[in-house]
C-alpha atoms as a PDB file:
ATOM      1  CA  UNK A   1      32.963  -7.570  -5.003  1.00  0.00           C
ATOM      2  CA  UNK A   2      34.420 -10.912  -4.616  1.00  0.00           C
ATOM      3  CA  UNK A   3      33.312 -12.284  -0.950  1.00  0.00           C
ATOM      4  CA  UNK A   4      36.581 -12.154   2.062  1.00  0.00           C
ATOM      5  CA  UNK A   5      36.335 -16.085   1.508  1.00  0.00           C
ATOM      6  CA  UNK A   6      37.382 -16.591  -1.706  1.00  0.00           C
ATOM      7  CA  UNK A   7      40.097 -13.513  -1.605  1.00  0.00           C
ATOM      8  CA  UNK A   8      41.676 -15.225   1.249  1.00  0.00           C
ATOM      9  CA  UNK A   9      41.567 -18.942   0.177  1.00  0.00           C
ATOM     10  CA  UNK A  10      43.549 -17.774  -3.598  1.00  0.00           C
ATOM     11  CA  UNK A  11      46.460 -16.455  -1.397  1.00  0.00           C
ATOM     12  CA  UNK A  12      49.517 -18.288   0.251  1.00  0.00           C
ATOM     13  CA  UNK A  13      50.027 -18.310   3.817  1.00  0.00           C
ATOM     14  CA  UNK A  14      52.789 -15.615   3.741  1.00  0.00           C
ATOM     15  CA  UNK A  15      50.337 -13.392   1.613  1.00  0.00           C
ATOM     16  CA  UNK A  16      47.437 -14.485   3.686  1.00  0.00           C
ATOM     17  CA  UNK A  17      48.833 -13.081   6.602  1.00  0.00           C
ATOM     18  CA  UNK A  18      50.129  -9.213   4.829  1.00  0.00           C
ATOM     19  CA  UNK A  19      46.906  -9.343   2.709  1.00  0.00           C
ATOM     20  CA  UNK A  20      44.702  -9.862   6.032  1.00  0.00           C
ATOM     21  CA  UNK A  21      46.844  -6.756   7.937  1.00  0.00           C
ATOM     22  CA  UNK A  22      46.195  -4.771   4.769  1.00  0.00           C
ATOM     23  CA  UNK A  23      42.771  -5.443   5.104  1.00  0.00           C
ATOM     24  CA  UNK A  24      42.633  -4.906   8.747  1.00  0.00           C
ATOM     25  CA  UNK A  25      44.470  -1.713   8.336  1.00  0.00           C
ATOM     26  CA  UNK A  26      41.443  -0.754   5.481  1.00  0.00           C
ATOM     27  CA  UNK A  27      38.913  -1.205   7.832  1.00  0.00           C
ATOM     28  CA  UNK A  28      40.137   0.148  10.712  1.00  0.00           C
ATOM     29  CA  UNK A  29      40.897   3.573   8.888  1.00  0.00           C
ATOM     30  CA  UNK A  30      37.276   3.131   6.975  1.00  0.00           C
ATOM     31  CA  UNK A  31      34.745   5.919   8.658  1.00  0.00           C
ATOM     32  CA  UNK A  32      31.959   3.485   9.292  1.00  0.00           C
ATOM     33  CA  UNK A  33      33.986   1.219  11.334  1.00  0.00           C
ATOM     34  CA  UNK A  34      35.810   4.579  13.046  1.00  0.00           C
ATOM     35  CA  UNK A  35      32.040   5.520  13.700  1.00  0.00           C
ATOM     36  CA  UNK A  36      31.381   2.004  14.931  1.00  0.00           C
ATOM     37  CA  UNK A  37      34.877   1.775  16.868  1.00  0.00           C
ATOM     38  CA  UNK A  38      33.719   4.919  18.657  1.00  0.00           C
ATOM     39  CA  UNK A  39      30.513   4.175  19.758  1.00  0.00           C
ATOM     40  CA  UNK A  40      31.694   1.103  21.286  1.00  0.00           C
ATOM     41  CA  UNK A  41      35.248   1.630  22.773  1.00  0.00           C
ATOM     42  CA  UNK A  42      35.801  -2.214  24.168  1.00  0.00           C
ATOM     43  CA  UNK A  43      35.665  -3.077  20.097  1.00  0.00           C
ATOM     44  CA  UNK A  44      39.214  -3.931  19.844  1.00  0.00           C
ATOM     45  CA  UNK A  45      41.736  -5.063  17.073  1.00  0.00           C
ATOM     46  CA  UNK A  46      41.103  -8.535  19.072  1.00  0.00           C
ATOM     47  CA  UNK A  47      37.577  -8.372  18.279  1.00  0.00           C
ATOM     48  CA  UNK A  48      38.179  -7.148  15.305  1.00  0.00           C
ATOM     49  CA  UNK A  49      40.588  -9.777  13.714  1.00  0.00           C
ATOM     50  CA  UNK A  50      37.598 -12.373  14.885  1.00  0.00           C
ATOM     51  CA  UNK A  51      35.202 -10.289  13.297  1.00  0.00           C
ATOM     52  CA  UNK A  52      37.161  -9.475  10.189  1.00  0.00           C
ATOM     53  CA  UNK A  53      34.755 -10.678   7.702  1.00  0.00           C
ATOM     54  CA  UNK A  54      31.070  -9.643   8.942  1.00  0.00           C
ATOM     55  CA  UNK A  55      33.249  -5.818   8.892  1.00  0.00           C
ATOM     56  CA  UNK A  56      34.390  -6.594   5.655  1.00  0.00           C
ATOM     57  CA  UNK A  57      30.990  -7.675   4.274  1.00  0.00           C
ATOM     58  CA  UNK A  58      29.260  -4.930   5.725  1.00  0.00           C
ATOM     59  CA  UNK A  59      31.511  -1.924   4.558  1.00  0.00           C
ATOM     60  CA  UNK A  60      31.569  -3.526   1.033  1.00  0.00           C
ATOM     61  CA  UNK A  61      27.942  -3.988   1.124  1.00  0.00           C
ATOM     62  CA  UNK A  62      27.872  -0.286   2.040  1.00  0.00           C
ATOM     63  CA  UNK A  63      30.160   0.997  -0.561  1.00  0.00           C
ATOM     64  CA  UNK A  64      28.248  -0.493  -3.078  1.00  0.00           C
ATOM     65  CA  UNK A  65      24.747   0.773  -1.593  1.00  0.00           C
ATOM     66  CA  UNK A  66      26.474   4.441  -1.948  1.00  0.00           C
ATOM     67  CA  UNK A  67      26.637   3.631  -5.314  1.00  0.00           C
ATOM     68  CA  UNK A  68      23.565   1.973  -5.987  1.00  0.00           C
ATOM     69  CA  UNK A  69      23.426   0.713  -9.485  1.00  0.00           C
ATOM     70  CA  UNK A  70      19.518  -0.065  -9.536  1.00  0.00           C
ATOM     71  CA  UNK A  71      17.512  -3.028  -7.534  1.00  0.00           C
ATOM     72  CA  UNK A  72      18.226  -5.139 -10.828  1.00  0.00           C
ATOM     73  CA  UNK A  73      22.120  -4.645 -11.073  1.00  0.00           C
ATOM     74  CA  UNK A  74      22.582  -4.582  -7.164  1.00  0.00           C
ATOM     75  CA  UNK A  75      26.407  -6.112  -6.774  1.00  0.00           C
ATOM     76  CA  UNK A  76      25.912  -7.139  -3.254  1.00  0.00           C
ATOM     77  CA  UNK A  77      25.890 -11.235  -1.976  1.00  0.00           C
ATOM     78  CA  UNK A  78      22.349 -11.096  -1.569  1.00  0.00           C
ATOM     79  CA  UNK A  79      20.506  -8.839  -4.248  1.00  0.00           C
ATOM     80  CA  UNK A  80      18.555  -6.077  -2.622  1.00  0.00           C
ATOM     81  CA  UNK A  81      20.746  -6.840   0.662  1.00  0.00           C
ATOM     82  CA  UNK A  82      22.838  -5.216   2.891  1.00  0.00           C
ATOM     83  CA  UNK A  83      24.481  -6.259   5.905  1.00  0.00           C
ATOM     84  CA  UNK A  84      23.725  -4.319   9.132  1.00  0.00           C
ATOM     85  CA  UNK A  85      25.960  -5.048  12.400  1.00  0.00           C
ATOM     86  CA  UNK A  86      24.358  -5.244  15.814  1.00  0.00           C
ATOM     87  CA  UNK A  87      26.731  -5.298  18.591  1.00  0.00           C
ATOM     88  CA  UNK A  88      25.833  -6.867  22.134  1.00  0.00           C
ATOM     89  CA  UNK A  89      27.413  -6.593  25.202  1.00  0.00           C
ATOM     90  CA  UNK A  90      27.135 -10.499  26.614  1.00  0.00           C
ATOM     91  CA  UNK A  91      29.075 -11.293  30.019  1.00  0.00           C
ATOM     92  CA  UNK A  92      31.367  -8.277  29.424  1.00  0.00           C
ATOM     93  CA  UNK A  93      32.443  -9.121  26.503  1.00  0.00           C
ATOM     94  CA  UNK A  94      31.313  -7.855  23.017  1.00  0.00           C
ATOM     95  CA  UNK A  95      29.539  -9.768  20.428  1.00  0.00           C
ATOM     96  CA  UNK A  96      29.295  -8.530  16.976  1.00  0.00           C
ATOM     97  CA  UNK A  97      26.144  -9.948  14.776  1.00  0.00           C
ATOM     98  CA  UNK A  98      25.435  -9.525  10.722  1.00  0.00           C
ATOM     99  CA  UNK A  99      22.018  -9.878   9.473  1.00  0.00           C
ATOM    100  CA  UNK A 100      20.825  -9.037   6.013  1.00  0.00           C
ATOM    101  CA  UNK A 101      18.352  -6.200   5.829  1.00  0.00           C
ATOM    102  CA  UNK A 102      16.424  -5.528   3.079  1.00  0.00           C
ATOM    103  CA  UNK A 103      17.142  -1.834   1.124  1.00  0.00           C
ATOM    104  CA  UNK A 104      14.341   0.771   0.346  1.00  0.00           C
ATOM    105  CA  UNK A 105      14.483  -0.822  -3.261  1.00  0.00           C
ATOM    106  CA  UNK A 106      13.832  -3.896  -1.724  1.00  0.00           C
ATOM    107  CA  UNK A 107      10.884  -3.094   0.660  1.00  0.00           C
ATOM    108  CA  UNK A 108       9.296  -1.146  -2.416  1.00  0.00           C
ATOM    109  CA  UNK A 109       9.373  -4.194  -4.879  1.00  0.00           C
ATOM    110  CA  UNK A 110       8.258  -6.350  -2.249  1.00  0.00           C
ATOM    111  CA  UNK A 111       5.157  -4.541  -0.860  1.00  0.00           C
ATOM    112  CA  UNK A 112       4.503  -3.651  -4.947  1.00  0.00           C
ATOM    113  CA  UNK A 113       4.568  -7.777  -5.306  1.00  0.00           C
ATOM    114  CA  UNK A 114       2.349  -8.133  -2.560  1.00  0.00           C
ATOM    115  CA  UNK A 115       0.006  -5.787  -3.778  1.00  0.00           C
ATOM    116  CA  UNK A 116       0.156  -7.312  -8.021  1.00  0.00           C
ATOM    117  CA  UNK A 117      -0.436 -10.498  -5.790  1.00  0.00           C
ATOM    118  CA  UNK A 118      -4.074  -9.912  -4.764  1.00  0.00           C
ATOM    119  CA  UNK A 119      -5.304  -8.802  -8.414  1.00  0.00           C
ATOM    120  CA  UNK A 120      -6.071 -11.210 -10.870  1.00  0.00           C
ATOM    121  CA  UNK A 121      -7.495 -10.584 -14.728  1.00  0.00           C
ATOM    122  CA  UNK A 122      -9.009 -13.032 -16.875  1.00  0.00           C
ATOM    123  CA  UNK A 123      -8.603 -11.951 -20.693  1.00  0.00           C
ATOM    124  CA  UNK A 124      -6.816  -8.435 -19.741  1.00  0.00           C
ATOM    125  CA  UNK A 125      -4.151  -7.397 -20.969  1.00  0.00           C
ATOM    126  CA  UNK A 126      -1.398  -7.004 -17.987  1.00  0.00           C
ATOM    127  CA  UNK A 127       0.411  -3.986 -19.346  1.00  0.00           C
ATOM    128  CA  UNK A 128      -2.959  -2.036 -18.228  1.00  0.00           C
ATOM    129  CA  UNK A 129      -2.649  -2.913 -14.857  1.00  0.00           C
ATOM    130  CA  UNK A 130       0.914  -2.677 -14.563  1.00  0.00           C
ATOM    131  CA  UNK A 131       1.826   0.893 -15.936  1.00  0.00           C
ATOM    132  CA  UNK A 132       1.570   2.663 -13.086  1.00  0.00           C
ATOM    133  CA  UNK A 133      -1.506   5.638 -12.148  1.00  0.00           C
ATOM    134  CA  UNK A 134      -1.253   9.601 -11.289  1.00  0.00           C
ATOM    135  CA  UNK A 135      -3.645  10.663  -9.596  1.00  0.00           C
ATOM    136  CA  UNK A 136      -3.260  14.070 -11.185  1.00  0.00           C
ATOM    137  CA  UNK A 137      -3.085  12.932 -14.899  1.00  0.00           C
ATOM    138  CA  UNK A 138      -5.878  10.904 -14.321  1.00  0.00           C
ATOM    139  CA  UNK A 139      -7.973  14.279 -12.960  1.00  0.00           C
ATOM    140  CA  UNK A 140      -6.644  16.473 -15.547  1.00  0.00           C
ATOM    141  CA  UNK A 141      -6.908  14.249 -18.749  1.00  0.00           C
ATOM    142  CA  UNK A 142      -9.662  15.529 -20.057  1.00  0.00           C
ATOM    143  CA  UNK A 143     -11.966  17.730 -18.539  1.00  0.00           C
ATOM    144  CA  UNK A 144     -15.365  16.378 -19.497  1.00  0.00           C
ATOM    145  CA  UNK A 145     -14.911  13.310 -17.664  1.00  0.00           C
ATOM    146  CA  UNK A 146     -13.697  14.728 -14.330  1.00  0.00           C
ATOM    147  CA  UNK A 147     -17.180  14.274 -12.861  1.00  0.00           C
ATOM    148  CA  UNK A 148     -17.258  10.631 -13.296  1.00  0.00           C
ATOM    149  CA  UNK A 149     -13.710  10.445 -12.299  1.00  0.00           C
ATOM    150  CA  UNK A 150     -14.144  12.416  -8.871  1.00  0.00           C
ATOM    151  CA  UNK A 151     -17.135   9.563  -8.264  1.00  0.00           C
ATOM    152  CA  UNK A 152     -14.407   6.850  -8.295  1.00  0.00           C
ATOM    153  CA  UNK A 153     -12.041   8.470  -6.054  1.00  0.00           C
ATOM    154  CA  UNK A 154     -14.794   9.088  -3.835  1.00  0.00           C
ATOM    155  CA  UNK A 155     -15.518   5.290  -4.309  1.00  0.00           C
ATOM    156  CA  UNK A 156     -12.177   4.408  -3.313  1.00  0.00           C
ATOM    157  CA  UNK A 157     -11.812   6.755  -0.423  1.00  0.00           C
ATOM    158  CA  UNK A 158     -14.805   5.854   0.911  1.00  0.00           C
ATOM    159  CA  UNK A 159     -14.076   2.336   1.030  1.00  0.00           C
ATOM    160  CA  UNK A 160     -10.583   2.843   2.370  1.00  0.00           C
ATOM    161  CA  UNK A 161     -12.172   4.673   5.479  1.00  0.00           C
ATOM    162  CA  UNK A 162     -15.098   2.971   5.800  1.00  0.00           C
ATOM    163  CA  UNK A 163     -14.638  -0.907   4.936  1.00  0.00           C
ATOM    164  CA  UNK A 164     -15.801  -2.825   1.622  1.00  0.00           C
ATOM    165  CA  UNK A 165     -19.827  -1.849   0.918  1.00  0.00           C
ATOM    166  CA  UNK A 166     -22.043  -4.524  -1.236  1.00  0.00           C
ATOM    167  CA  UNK A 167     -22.344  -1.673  -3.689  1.00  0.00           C
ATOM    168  CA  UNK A 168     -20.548  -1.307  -7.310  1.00  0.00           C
ATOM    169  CA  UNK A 169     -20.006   0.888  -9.938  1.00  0.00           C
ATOM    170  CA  UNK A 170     -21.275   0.734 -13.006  1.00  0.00           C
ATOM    171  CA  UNK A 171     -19.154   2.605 -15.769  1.00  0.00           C
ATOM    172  CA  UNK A 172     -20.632   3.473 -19.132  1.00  0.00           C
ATOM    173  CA  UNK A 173     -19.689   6.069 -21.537  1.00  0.00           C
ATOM    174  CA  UNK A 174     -18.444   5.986 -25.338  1.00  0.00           C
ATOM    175  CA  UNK A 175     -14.939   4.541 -26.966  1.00  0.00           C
ATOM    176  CA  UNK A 176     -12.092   5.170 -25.539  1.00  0.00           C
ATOM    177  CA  UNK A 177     -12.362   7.550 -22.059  1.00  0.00           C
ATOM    178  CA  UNK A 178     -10.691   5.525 -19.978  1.00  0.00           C
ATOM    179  CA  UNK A 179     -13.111   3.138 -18.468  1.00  0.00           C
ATOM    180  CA  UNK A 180     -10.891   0.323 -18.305  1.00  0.00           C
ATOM    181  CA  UNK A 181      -8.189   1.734 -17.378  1.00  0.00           C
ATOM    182  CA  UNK A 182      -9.857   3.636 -13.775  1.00  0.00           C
ATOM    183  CA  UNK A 183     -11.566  -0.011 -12.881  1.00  0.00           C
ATOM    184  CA  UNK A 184      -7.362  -0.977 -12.984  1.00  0.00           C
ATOM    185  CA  UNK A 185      -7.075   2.539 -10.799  1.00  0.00           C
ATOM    186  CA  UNK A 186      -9.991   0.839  -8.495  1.00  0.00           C
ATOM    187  CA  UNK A 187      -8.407  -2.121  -8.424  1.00  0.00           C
ATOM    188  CA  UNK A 188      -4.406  -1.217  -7.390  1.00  0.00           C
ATOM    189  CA  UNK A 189      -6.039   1.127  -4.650  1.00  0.00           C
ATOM    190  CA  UNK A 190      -8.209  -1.335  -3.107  1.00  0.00           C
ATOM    191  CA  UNK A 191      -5.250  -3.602  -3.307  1.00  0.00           C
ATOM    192  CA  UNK A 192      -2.556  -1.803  -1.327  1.00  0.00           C
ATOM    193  CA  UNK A 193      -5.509  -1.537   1.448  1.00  0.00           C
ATOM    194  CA  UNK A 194      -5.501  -4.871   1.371  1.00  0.00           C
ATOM    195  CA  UNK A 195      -8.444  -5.728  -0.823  1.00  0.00           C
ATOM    196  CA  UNK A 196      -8.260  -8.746  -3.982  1.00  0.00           C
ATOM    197  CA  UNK A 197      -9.582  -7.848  -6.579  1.00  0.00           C
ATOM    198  CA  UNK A 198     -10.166  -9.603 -10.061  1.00  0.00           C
ATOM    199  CA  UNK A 199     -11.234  -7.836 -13.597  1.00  0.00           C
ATOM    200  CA  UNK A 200     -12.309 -10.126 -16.223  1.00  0.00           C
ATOM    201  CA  UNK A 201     -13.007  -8.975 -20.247  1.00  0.00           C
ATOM    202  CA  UNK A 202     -16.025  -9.823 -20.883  1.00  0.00           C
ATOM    203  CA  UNK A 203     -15.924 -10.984 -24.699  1.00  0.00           C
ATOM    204  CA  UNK A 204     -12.709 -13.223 -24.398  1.00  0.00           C
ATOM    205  CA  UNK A 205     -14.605 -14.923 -21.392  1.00  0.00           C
ATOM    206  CA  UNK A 206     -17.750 -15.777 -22.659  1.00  0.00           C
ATOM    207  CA  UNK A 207     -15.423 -17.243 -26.036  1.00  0.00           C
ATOM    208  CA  UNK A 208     -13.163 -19.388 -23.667  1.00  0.00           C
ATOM    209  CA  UNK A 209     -15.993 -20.603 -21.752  1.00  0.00           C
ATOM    210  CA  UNK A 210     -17.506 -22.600 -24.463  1.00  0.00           C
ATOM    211  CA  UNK A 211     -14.191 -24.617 -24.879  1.00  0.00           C
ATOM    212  CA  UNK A 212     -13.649 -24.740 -20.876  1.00  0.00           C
ATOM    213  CA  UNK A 213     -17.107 -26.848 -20.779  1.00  0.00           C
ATOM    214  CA  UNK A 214     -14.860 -29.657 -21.075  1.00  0.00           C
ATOM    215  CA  UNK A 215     -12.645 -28.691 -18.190  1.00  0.00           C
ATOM    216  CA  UNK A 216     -14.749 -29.084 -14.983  1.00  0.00           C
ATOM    217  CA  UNK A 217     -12.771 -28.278 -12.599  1.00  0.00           C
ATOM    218  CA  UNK A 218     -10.889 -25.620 -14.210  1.00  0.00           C
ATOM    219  CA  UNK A 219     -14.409 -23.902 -14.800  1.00  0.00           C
ATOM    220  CA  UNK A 220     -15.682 -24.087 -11.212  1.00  0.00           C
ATOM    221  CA  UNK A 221     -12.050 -22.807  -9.999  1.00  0.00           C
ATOM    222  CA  UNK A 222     -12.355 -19.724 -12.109  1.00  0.00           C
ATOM    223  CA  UNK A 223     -16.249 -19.266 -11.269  1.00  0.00           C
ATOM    224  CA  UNK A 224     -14.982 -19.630  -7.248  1.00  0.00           C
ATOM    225  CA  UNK A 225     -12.574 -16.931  -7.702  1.00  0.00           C
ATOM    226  CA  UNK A 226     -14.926 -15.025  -9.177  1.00  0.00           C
ATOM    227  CA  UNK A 227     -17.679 -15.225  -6.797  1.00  0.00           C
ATOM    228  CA  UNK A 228     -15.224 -15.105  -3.389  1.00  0.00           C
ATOM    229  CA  UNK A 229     -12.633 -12.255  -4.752  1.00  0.00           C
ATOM    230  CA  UNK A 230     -13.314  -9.136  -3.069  1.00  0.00           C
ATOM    231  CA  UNK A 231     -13.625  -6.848  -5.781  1.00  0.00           C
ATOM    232  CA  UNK A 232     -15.021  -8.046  -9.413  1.00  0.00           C
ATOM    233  CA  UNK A 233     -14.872  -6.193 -12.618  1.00  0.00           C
ATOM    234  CA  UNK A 234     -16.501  -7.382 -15.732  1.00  0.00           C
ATOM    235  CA  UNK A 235     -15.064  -5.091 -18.265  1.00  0.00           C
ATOM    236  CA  UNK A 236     -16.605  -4.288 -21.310  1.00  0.00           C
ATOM    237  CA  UNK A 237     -19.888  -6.060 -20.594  1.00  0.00           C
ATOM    238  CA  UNK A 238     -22.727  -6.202 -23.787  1.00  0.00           C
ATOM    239  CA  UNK A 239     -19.382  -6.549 -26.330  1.00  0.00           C
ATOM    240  CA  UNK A 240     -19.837 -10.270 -25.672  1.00  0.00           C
ATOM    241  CA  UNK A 241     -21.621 -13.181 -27.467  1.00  0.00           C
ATOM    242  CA  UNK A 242     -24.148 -14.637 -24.957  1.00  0.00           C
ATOM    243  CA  UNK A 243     -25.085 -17.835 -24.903  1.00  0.00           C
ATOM    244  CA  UNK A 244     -28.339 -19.151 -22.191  1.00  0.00           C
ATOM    245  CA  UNK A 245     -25.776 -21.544 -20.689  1.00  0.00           C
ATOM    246  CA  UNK A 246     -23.461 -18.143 -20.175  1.00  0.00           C
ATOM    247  CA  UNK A 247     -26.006 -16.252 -18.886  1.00  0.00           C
ATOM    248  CA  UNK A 248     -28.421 -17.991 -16.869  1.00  0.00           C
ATOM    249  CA  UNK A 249     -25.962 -20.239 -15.380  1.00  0.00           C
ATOM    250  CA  UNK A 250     -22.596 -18.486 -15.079  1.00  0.00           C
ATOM    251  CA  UNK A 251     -23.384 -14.689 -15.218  1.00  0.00           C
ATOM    252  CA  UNK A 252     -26.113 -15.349 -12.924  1.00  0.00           C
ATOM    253  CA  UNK A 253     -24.693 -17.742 -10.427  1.00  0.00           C
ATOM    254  CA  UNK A 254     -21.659 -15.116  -9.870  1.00  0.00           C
ATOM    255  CA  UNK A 255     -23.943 -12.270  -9.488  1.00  0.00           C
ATOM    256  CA  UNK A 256     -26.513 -14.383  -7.412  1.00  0.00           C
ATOM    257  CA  UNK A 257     -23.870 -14.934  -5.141  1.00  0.00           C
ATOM    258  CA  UNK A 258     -22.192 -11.662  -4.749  1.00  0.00           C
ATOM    259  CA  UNK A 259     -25.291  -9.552  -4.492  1.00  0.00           C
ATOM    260  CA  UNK A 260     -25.679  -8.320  -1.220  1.00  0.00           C
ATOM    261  CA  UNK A 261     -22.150  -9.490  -0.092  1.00  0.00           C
ATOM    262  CA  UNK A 262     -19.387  -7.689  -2.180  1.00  0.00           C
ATOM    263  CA  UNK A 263     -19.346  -5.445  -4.805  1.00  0.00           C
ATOM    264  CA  UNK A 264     -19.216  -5.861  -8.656  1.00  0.00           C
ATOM    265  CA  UNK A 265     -18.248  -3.388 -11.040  1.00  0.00           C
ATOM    266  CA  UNK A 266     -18.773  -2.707 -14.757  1.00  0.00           C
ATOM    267  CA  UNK A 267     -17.374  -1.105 -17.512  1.00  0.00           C
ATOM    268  CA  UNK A 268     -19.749  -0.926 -21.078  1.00  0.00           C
ATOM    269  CA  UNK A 269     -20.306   1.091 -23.710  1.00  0.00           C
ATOM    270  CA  UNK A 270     -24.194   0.571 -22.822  1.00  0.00           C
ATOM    271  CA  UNK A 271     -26.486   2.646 -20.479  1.00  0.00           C
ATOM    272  CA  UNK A 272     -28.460  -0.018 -18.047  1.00  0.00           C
ATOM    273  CA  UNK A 273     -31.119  -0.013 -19.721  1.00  0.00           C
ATOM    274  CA  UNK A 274     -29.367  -1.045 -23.285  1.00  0.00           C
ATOM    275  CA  UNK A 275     -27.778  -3.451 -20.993  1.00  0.00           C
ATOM    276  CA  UNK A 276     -30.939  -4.930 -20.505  1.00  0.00           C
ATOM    277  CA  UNK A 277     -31.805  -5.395 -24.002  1.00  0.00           C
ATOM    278  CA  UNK A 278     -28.590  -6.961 -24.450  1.00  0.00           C
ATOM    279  CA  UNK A 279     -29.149  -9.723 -21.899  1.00  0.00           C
ATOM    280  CA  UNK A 280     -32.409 -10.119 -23.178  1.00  0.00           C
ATOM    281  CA  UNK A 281     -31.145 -11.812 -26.511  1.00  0.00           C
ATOM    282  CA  UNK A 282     -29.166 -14.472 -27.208  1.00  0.00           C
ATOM    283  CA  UNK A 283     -27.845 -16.218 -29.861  1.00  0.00           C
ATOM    284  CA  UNK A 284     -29.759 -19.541 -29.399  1.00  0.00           C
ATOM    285  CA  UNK A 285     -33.012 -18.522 -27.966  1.00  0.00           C
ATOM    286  CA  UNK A 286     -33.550 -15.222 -29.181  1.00  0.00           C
ATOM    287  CA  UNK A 287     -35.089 -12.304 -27.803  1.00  0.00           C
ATOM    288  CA  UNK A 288     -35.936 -13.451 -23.671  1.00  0.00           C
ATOM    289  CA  UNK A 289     -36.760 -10.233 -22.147  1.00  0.00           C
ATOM    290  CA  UNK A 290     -37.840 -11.694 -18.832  1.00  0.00           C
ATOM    291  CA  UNK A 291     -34.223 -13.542 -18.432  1.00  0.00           C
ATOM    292  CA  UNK A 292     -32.554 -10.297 -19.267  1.00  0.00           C
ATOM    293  CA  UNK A 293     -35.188  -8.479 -16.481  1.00  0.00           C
ATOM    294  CA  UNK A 294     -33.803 -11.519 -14.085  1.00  0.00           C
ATOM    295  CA  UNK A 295     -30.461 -11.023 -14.668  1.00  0.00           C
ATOM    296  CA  UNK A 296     -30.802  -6.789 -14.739  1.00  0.00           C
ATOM    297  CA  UNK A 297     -32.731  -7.476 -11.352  1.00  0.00           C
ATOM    298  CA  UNK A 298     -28.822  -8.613  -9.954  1.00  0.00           C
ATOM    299  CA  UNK A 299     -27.141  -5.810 -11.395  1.00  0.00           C
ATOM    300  CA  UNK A 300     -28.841  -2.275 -11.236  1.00  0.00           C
ATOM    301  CA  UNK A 301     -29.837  -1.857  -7.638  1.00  0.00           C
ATOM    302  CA  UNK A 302     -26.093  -2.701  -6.411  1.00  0.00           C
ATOM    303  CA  UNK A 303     -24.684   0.111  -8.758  1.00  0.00           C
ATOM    304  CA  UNK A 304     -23.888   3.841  -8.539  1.00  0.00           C
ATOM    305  CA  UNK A 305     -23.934   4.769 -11.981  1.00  0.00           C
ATOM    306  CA  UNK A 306     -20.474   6.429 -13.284  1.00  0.00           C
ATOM    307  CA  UNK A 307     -21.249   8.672 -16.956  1.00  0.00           C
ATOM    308  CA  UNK A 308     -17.840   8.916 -18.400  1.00  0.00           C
ATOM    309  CA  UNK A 309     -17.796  11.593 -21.325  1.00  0.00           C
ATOM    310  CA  UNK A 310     -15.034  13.177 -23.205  1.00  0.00           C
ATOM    311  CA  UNK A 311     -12.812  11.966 -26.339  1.00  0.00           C
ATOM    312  CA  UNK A 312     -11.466   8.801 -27.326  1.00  0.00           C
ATOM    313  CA  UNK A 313      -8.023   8.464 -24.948  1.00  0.00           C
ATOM    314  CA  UNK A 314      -7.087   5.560 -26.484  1.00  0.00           C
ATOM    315  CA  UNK A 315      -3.705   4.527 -27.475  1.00  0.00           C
ATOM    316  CA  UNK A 316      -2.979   7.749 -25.088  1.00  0.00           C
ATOM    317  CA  UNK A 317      -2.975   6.228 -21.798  1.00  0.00           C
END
């Protein structure tokens, strides 16, 4: 809808004047503005002549709201806008004010924004975080792995009522059940009770990190995040390539830090104790079973372990 402004300024005087009494005549005959008119009785043609275009915006605004097209194809000045009157009574006189208040569409996108805002990944693809959850079609996907799903509701309840624990979760189960995908679950809970959260994939990390040696800064700023962010999620740890460097001086200094503070969560195709022998080994020094005991020894006594069984979901979610 073109804005009272510009109709008014591509008319002549003469036409100004019949165009503004049709308009006038519109609005005074439009049912909001009866409504309005009859709430407050000293609202006269006087005050509505000065007033003409806040009344015009406002019933247009309304008109199109009735029709709403869809947050991304809102017609209105001021996309996910309307204008809302307030009328004062000042000296005796009436005052009529238009301020632009955000729609339900609005408030929605904006509290969903605030929420995407606290949750970072490293390595994970978006589209996993951003599909949306049911709670019910996470339950009922398959049976077998309700148990271990009821544990991370309770996990997330838990923490909603009771404030953030020290204590993770450790995920392991086969291919495909949805391990992944319920850390994301964790993660956009926690986040609309105001919690930040970052998930990081484990064997894309430990890759980048050998190039990112040569970027100091960037490093320690990704490390920081890491080791301040409420909630952390290495996903899919024991897929990854370890180096000592990784280990012993960025695994460990994150989960030094964290332990006893906030809570870290896993997913892995490992039980802890195959975890373990992972750590143990890497690719320069070989088998170190006392650095994978050290690093275990940061890991296993601030976990509740999660078995997830049932078939290979994936590609279904």
């Amino acid at each position: 809808m073109e804005s009272l402004g510009e109709l008014l300024e591509s008319m002549k005087s003469s036409a100004l004047r019949r165009r503004t009494a049709e308009i006038t005549e519109e609005l005074l005959k439009n049912p909001l503005i009866q409504a309005m008119r009859a709430e407050y009785p000293e609202i006269d043609d006087r005050v509505l002549r000065i007033n003409l275009s806040k009344l015009y915006q406002y019933a247009g605004d309304q008109a199109n709201c009735k029709q709403c097209p869809g947050l991304d194809h809102c017609p209105n000045d001021f996309q996910g806008h309307y204008s809302k009157l307030d009328i004062q009574r000042v000296n005796g006189t009436v005052e009529i004010y238009e301020r632009k208040t955000p729609c339900s569409l609005q408030v929605a996108k904006t509290n969903e924004d605030q929420i995407r805002k606290r949750i970072r990944s490293f390595y994970v693809d978006d589209k996993a975080l951003n599909e949306g959850y049911d709670h019910m079609e996470i339950m009922a996907k398959d049976r077998l792995r309700a148990p271990g799903v009821h544990q991370v509701f309770k996990y997330i309840k838990e923490t909603k009522e009771n404030g953030l624990s020290p204590r993770g979760l450790y995920l392991t189960g086969s291919f495909g059940t949805g391990k992944t995908y319920l850390m994301g679950y964790l993660l956009y809970e926690l986040a609309m009770a105001g919690y930040s959260g970052v998930i990081v994939y484990m064997p894309d990390f430990v890759e980048d990190l050998k190039t990112m040696m040569q970027d100091g800064p960037k490093l320690k700023e990704m490390i920081e995040t890491m080791k301040n962010c409420d909630l952390l999620i290495f996903d899919d740890i024991g897929a990854e390539n370890l180096s000592p460097w990784v280990r012993d001086h960025v695994l460990g200094s994150i989960l030094n830090y964290r332990m006893n503070r906030k809570p870290t969560f896993y997913t892995s195709n490992y039980p802890l104790d195959g975890l373990e022998r992972h750590l143990s080994f890497t690719s320069k020094d070989g088998e170190e079973a006392h650095k994978g005991q050290r690093l275990m020894n940061r890991i296993a006594p601030f976990v509740d372990v999660v078995h997830l069984y049932g078939e290979n979901q994936r590609g279904k979610f």
